[in-house]
N, C-alpha and C. Protein backbone atom coordinates (compact mmCIF):
# COMPACT_ATOMS: atom_id res chain seq x y z
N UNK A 1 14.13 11.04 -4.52
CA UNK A 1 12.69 11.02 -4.69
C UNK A 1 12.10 12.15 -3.88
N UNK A 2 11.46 12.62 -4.20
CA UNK A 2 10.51 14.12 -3.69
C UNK A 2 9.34 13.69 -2.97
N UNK A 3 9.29 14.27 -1.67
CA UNK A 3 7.74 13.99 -0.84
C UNK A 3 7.05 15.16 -0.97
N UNK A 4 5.89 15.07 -0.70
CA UNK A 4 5.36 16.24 -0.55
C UNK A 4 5.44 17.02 0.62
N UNK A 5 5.17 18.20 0.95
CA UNK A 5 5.46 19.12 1.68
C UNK A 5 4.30 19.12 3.09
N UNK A 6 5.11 19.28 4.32
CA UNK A 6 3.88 19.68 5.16
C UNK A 6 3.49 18.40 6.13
N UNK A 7 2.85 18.07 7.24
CA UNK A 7 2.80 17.15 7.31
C UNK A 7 1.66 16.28 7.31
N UNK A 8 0.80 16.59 6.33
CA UNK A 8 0.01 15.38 5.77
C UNK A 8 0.29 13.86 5.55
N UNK A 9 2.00 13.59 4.96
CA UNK A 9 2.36 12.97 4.92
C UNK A 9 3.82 12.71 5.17
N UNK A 10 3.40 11.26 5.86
CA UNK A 10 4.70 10.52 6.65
C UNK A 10 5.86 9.68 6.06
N UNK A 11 6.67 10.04 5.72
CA UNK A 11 7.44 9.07 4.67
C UNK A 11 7.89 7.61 5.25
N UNK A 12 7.92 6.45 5.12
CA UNK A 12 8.10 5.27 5.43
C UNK A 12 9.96 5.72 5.61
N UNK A 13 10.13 5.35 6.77
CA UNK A 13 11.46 5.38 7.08
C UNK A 13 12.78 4.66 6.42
N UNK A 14 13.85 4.58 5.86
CA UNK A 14 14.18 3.51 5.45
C UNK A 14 14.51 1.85 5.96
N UNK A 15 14.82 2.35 7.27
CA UNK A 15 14.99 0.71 7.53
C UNK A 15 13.47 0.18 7.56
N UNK A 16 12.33 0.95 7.76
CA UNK A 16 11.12 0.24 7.70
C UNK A 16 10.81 -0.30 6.35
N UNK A 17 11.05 0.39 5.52
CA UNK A 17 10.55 0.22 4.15
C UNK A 17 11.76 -0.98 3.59
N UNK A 18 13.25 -1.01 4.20
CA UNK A 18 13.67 -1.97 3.65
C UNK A 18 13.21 -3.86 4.66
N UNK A 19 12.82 -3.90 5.31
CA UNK A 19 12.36 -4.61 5.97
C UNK A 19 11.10 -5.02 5.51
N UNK A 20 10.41 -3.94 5.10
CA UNK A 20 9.13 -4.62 3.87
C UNK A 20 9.65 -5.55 2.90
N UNK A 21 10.41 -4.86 2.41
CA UNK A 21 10.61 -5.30 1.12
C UNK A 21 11.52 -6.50 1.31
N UNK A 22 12.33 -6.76 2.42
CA UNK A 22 12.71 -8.09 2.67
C UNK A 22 11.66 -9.20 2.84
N UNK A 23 10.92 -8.46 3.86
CA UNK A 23 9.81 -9.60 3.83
C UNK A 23 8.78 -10.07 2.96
N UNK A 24 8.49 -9.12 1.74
CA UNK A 24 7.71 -9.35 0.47
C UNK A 24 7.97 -9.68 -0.58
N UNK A 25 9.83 -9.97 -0.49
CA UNK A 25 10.42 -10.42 -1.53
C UNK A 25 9.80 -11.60 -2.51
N UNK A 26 9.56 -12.87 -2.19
CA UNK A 26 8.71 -13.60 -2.58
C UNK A 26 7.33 -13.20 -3.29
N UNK A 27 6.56 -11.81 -3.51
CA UNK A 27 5.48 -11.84 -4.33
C UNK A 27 5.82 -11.14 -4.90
N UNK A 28 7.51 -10.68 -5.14
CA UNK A 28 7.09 -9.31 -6.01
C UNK A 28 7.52 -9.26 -7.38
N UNK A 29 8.44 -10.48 -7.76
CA UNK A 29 8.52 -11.28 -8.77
C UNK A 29 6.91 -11.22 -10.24
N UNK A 30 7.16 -10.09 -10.57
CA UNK A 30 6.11 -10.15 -11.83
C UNK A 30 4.84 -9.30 -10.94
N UNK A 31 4.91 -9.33 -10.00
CA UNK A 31 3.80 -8.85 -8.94
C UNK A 31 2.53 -7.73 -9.46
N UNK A 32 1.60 -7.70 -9.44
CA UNK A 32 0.28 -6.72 -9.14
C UNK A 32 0.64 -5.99 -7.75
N UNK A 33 0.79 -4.37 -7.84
CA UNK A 33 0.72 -3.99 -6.36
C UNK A 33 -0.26 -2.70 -6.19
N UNK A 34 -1.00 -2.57 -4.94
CA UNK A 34 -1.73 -1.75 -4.98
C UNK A 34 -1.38 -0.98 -3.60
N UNK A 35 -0.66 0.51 -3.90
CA UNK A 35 -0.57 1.27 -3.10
C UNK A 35 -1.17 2.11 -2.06
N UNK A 36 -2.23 1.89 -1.66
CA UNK A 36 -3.22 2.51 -1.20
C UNK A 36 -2.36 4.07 0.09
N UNK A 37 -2.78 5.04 0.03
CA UNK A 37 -2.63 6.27 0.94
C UNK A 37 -1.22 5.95 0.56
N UNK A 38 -0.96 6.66 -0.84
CA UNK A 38 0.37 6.69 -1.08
C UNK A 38 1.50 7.46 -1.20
N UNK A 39 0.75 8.84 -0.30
CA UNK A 39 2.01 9.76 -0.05
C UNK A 39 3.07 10.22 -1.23
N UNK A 40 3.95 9.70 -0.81
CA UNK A 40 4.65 10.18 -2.26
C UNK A 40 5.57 9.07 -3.39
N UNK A 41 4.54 7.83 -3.12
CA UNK A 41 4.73 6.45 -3.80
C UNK A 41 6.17 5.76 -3.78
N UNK A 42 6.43 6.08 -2.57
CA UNK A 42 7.56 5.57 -2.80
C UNK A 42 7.53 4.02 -2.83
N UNK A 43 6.69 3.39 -1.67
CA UNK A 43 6.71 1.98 -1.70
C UNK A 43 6.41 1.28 -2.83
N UNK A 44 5.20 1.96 -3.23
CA UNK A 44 4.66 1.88 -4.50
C UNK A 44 5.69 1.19 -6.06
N UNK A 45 6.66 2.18 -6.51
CA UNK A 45 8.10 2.49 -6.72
C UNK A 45 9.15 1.48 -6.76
N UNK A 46 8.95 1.82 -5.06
CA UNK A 46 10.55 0.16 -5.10
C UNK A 46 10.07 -1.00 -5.27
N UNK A 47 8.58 -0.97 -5.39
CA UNK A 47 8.62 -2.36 -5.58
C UNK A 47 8.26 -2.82 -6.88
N UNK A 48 7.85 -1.53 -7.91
CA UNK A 48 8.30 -1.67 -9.45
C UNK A 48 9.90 -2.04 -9.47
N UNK A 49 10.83 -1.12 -8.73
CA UNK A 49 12.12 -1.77 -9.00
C UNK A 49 12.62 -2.63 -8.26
N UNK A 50 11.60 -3.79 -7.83
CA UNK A 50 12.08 -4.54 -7.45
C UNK A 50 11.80 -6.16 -7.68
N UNK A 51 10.81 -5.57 -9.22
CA UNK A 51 10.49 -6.99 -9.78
C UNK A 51 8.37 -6.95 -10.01
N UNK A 52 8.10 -5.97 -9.70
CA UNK A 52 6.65 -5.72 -9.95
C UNK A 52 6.09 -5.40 -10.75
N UNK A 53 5.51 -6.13 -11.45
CA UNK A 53 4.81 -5.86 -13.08
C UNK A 53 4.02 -4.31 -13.46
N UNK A 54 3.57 -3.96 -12.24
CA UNK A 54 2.50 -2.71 -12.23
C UNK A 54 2.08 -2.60 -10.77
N UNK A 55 1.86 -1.05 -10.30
CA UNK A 55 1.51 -0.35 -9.12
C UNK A 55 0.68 0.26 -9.52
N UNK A 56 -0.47 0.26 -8.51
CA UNK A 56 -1.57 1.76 -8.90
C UNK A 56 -1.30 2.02 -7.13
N UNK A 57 -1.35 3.61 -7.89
CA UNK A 57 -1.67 4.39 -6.61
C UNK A 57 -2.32 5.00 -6.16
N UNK A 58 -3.07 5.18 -5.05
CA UNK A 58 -4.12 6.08 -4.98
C UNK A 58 -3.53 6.71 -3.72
N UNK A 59 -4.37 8.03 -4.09
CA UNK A 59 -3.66 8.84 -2.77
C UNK A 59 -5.22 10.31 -2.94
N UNK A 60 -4.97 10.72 -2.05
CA UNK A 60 -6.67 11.59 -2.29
C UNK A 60 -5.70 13.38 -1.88
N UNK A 61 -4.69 13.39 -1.57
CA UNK A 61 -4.20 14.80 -1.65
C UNK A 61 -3.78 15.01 -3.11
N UNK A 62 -3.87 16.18 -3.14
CA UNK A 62 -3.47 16.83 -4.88
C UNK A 62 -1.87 17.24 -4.63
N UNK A 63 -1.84 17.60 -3.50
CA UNK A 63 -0.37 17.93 -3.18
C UNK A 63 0.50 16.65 -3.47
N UNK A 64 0.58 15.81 -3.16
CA UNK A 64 1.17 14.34 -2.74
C UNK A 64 0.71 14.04 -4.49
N UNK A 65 -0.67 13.74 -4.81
CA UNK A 65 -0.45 13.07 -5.95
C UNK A 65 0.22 13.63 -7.45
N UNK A 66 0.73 14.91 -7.21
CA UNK A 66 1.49 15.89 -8.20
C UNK A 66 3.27 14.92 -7.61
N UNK A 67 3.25 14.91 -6.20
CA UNK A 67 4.49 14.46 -6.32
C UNK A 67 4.77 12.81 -6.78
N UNK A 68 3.79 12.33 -6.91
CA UNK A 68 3.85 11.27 -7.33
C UNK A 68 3.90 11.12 -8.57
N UNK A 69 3.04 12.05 -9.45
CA UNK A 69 3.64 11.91 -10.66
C UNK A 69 5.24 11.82 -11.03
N UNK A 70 5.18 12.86 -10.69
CA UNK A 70 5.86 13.76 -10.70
C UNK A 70 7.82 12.55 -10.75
N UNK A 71 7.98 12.05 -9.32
CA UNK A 71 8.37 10.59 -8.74
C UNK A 71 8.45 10.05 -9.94
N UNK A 72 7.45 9.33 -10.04
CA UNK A 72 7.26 8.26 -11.67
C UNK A 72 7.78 8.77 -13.41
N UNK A 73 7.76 9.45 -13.14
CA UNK A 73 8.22 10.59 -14.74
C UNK A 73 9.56 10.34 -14.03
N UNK A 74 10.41 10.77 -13.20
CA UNK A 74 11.32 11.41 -12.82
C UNK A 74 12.47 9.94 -12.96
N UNK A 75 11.39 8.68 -12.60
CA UNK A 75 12.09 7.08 -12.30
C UNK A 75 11.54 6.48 -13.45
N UNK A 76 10.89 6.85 -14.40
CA UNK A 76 10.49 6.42 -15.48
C UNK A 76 10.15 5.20 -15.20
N UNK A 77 9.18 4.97 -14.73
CA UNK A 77 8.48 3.98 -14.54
C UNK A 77 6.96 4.28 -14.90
N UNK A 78 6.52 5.25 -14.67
CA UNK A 78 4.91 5.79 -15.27
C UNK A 78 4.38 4.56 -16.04
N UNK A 79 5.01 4.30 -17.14
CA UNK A 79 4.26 3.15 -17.88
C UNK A 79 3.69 1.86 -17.78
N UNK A 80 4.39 1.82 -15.92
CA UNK A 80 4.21 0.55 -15.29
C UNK A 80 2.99 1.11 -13.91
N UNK A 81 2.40 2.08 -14.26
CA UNK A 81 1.98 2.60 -13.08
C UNK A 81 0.25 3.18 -13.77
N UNK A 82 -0.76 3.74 -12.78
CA UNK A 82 -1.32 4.26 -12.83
C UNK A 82 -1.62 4.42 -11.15
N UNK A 83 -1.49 5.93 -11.34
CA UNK A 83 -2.38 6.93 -10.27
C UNK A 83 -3.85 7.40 -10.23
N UNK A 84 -4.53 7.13 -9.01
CA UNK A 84 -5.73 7.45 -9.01
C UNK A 84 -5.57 8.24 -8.08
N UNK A 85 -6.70 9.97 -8.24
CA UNK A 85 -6.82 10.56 -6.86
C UNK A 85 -7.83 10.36 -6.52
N UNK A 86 -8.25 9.84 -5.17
CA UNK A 86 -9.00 9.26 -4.80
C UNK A 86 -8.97 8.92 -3.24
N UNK A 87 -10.83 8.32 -1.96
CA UNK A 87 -9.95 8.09 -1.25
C UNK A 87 -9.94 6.91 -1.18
N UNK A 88 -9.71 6.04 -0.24
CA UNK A 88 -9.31 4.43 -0.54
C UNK A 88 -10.52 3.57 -0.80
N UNK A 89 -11.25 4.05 0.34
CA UNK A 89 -12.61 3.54 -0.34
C UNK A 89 -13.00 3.40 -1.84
N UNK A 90 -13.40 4.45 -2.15
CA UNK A 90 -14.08 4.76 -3.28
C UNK A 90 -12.96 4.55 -4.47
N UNK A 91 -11.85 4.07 -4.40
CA UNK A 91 -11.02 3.19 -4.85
C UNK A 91 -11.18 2.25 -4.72
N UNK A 92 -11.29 1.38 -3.78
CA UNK A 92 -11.66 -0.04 -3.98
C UNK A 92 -12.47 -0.43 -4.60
N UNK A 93 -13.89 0.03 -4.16
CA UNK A 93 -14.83 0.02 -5.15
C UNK A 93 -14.30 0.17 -6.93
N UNK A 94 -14.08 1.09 -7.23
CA UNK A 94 -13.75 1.65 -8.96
C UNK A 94 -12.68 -0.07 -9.05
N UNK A 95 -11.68 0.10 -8.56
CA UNK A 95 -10.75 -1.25 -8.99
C UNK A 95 -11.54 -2.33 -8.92
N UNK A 96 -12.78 -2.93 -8.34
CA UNK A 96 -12.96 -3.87 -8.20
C UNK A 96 -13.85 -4.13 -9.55
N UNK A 97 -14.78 -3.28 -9.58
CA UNK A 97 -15.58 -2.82 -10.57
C UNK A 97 -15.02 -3.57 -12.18
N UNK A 98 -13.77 -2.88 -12.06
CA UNK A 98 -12.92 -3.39 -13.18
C UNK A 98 -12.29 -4.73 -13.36
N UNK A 99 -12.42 -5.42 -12.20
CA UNK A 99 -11.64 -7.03 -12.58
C UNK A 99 -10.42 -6.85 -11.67
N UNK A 100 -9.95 -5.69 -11.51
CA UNK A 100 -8.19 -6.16 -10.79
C UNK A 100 -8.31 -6.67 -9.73
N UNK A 101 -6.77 -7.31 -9.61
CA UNK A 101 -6.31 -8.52 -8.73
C UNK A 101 -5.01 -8.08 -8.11
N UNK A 102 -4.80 -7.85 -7.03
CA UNK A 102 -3.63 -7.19 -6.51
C UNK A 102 -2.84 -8.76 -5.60
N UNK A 103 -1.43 -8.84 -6.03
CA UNK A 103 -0.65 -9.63 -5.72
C UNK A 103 -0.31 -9.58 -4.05
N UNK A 104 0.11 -7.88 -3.93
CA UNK A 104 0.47 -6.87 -2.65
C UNK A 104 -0.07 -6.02 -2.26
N UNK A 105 -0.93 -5.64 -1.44
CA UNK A 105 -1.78 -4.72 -1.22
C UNK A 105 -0.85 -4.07 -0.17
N UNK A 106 -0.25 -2.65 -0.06
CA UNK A 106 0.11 -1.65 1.02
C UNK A 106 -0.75 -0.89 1.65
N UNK A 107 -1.05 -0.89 2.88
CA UNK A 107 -1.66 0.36 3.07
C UNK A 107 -1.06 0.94 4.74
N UNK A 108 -0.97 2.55 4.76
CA UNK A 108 -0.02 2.77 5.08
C UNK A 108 -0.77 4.70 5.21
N UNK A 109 -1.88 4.16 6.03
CA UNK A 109 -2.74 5.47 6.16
C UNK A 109 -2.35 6.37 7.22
N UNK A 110 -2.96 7.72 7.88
CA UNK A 110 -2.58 8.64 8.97
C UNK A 110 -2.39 8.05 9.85
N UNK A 111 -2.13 7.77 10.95
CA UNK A 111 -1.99 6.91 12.06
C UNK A 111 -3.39 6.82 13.12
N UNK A 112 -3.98 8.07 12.65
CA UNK A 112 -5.40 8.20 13.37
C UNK A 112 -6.83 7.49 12.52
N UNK A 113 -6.23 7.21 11.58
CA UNK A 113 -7.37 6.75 10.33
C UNK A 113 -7.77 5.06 10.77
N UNK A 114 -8.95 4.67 11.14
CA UNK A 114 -9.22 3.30 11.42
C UNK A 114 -9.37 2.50 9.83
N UNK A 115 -7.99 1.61 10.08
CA UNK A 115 -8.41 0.19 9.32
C UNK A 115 -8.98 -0.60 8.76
N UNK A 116 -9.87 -0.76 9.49
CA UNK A 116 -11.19 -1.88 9.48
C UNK A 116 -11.71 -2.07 8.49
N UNK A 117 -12.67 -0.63 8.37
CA UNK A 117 -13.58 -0.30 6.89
C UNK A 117 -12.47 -0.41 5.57
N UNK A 118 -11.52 0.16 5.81
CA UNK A 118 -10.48 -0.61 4.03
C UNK A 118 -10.49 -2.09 4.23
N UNK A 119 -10.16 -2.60 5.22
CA UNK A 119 -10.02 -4.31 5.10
C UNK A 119 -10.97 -4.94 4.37
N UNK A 120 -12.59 -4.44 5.43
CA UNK A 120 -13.41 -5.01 5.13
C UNK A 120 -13.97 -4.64 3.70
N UNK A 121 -13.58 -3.71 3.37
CA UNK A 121 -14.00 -3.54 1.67
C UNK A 121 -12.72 -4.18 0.85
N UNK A 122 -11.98 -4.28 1.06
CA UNK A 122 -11.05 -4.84 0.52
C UNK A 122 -11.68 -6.81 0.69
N UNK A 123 -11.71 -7.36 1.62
CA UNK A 123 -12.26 -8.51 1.40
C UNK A 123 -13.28 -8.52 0.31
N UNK A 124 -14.28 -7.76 0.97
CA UNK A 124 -15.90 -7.73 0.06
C UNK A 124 -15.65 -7.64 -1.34
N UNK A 125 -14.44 -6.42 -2.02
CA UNK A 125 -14.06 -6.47 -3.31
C UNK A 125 -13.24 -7.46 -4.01
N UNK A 126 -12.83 -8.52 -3.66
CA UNK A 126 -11.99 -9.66 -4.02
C UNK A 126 -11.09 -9.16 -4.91
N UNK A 127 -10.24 -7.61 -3.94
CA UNK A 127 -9.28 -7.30 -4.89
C UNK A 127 -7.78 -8.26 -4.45
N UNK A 128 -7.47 -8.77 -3.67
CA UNK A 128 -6.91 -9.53 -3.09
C UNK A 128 -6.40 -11.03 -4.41
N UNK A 129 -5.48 -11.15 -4.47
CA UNK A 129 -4.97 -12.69 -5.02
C UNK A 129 -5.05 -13.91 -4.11
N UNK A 130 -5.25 -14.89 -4.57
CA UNK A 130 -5.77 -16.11 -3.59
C UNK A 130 -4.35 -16.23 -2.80
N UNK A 131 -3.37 -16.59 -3.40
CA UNK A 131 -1.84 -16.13 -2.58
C UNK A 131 -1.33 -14.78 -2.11
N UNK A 132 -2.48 -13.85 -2.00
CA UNK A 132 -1.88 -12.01 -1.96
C UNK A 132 -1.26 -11.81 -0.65
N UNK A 133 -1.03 -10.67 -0.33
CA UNK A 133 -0.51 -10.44 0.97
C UNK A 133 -0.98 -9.31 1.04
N UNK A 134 -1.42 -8.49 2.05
CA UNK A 134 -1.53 -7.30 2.74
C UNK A 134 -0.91 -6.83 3.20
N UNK A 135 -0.10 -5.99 3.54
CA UNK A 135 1.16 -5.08 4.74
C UNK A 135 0.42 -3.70 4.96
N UNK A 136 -0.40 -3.47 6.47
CA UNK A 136 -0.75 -2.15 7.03
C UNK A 136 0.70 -1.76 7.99
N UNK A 137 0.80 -0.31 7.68
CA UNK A 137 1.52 0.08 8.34
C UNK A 137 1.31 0.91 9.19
N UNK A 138 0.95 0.80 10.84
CA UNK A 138 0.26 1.46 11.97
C UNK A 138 1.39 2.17 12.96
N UNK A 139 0.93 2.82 13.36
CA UNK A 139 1.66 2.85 14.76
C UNK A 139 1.90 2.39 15.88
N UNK A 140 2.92 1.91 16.31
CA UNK A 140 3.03 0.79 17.27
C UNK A 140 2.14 0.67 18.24
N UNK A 141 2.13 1.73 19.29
CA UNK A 141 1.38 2.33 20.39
C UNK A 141 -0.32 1.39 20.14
N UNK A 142 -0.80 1.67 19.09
CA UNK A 142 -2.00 0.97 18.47
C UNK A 142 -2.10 0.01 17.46
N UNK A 143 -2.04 -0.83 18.30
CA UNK A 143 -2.50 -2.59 17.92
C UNK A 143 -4.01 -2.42 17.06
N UNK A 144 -3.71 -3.19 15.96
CA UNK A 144 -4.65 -3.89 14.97
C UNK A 144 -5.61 -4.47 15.89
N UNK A 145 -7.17 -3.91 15.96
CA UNK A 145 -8.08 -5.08 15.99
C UNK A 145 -8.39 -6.07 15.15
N UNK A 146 -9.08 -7.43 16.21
CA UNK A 146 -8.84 -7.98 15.51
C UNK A 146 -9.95 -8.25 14.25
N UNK A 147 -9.40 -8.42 13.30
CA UNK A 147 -9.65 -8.52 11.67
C UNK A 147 -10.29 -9.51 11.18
N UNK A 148 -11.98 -9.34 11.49
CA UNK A 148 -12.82 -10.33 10.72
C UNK A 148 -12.16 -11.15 9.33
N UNK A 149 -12.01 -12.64 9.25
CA UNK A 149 -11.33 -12.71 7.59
C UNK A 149 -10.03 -13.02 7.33
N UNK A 150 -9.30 -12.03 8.13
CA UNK A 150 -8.11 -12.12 7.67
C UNK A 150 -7.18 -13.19 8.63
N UNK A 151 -6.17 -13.72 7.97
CA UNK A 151 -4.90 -14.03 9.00
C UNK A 151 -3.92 -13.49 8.87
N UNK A 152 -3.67 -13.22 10.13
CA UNK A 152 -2.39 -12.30 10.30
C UNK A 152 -1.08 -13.66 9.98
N UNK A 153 0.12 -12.86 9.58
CA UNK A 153 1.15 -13.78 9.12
C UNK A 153 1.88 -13.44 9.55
N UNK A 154 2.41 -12.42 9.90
CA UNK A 154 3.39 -11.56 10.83
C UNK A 154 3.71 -10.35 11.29
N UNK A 155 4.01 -9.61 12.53
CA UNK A 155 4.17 -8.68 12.81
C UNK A 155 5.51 -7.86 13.65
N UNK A 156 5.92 -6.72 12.86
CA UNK A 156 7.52 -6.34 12.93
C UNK A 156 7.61 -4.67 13.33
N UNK A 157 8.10 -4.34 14.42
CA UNK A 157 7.70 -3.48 15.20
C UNK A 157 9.33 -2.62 15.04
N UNK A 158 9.18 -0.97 14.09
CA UNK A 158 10.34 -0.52 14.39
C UNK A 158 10.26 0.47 14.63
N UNK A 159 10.43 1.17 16.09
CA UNK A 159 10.32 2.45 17.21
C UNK A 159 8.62 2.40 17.05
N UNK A 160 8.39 3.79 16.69
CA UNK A 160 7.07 4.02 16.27
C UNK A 160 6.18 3.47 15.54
N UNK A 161 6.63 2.79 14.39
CA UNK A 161 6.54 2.00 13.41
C UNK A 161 6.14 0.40 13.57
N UNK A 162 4.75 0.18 13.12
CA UNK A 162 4.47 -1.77 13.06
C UNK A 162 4.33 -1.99 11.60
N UNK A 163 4.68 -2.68 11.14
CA UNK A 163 3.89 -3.53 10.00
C UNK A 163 3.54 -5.01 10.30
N UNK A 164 2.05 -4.63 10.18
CA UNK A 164 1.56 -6.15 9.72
C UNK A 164 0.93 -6.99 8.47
N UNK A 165 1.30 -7.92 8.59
CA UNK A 165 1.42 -8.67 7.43
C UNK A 165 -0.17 -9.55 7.34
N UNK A 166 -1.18 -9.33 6.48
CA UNK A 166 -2.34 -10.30 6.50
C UNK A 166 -2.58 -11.28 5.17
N UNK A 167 -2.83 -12.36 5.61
CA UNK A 167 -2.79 -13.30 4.17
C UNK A 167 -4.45 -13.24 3.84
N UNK A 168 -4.46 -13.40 2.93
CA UNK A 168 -6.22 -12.96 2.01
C UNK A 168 -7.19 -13.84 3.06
N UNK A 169 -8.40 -13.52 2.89
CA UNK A 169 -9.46 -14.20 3.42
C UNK A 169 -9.34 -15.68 2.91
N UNK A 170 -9.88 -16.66 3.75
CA UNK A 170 -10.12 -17.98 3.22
C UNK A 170 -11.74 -18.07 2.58
C-alpha cells in the first residue's frame, strides 16, 4: 500500500493498527466506517477487508487523497468506498446532512490538532450508531480531555502511540 510522501502524514504503525483491529473486531462484521484524517486509508481499508460493508474517507491533502485513491483502485475495493476531500469538520456536517450512520468512527489527526471540536460535532451530528464506537488516535505524551458526552471504553498505549476507545453519547 502507498503513503503519501513527506511528513504531513503519519502512518499507523503495524502493531498499532493490528491492535485496533483486534479490539474492533466485534463491529466490523457488515460495519459502516468513517475514516476521518485519513492519510493514506489504510485503516480505512483493512477494515473493508476485514468484514466492513463501506468506508468513507476524508482526508483534506490532495497529496494523500490521490494516494488513497489511488490504494483503493490498486485493492479494489473503491466500490465499497467513497472519498471526500475535505476537512473533518465540514465533513461532518455534509455526512450528516445526508442521513449517514457510522458503525466505527477513526480518527487519527496531526498530533497537534485538538479533538474536542470533531467530537463535539460528531455528537451534535448523530453520525454515530447507537452501538458505534469511536477510536482517536493521539499521542501518548497528551492525554484526552475530558469529553463532554462521551464514555470512554478503553485505553491502549503503544510507545508514542494511544488509542482511545469512546462509546456514543447516551
Amino acid at each position: 500500500m502507498k503513503a503519501p510522501k513527506g511528513h504531513r502524514t503519519r502512518p499507523t504503525a503495524d502493531r498499532v493498527r493490528e491492535a485496533l483491529f483486534s479490539a474492533v473486531a466485534p463491529w466490523l462484521p457488515g460495519a459502516q466506517v468513517l475514516d476521518l484524517y485519513a492519510g493514506s486509508g489504510a485503516v480505512g481499508i483493512e477494515a473493508l477487508s476485514r468484514g466492513a460493508a463501506r468506508a468513507v474517507f476524508v482526508e483534506s491533502d490532495a497529496r494523500a487523497v490521490q494516494v488513497i485513491r489511488e490504494n483503493l483502485a490498486a485493492l479494489k475495493v473503491a466500490d465499497h468506498a467513497r472519498l471526500i476531500r475535505s476537512d473533518a469538520l465540514r465533513a461532518i456536517a455534509g455526512l450528516a446532512r445526508t442521513g449517514n450512520r457510522f458503525d466505527l468512527i477513526f480518527l487519527d489527526p496531526p498530533y497537534r490538532t485538538p479533538v474536542e471540536p470533531v467530537l463535539a460535532r460528531l455528537e451534535g451530528a448523530g453520525l454515530l450508531a447507537e452501538t458505534g464506537l469511536v477510536v482517536v488516535q493521539h499521542f501518548s505524551k497528551t492525554a484526552l480531555p475530558q469529553l463532554k458526552g462521551w464514555t470512554p471504553w478503553k485505553t491502549r498505549r503503544y510507545g508514542e502511540t494511544t488509542l482511545t476507545f469512546l462509546k456514543a453519547p447516551e
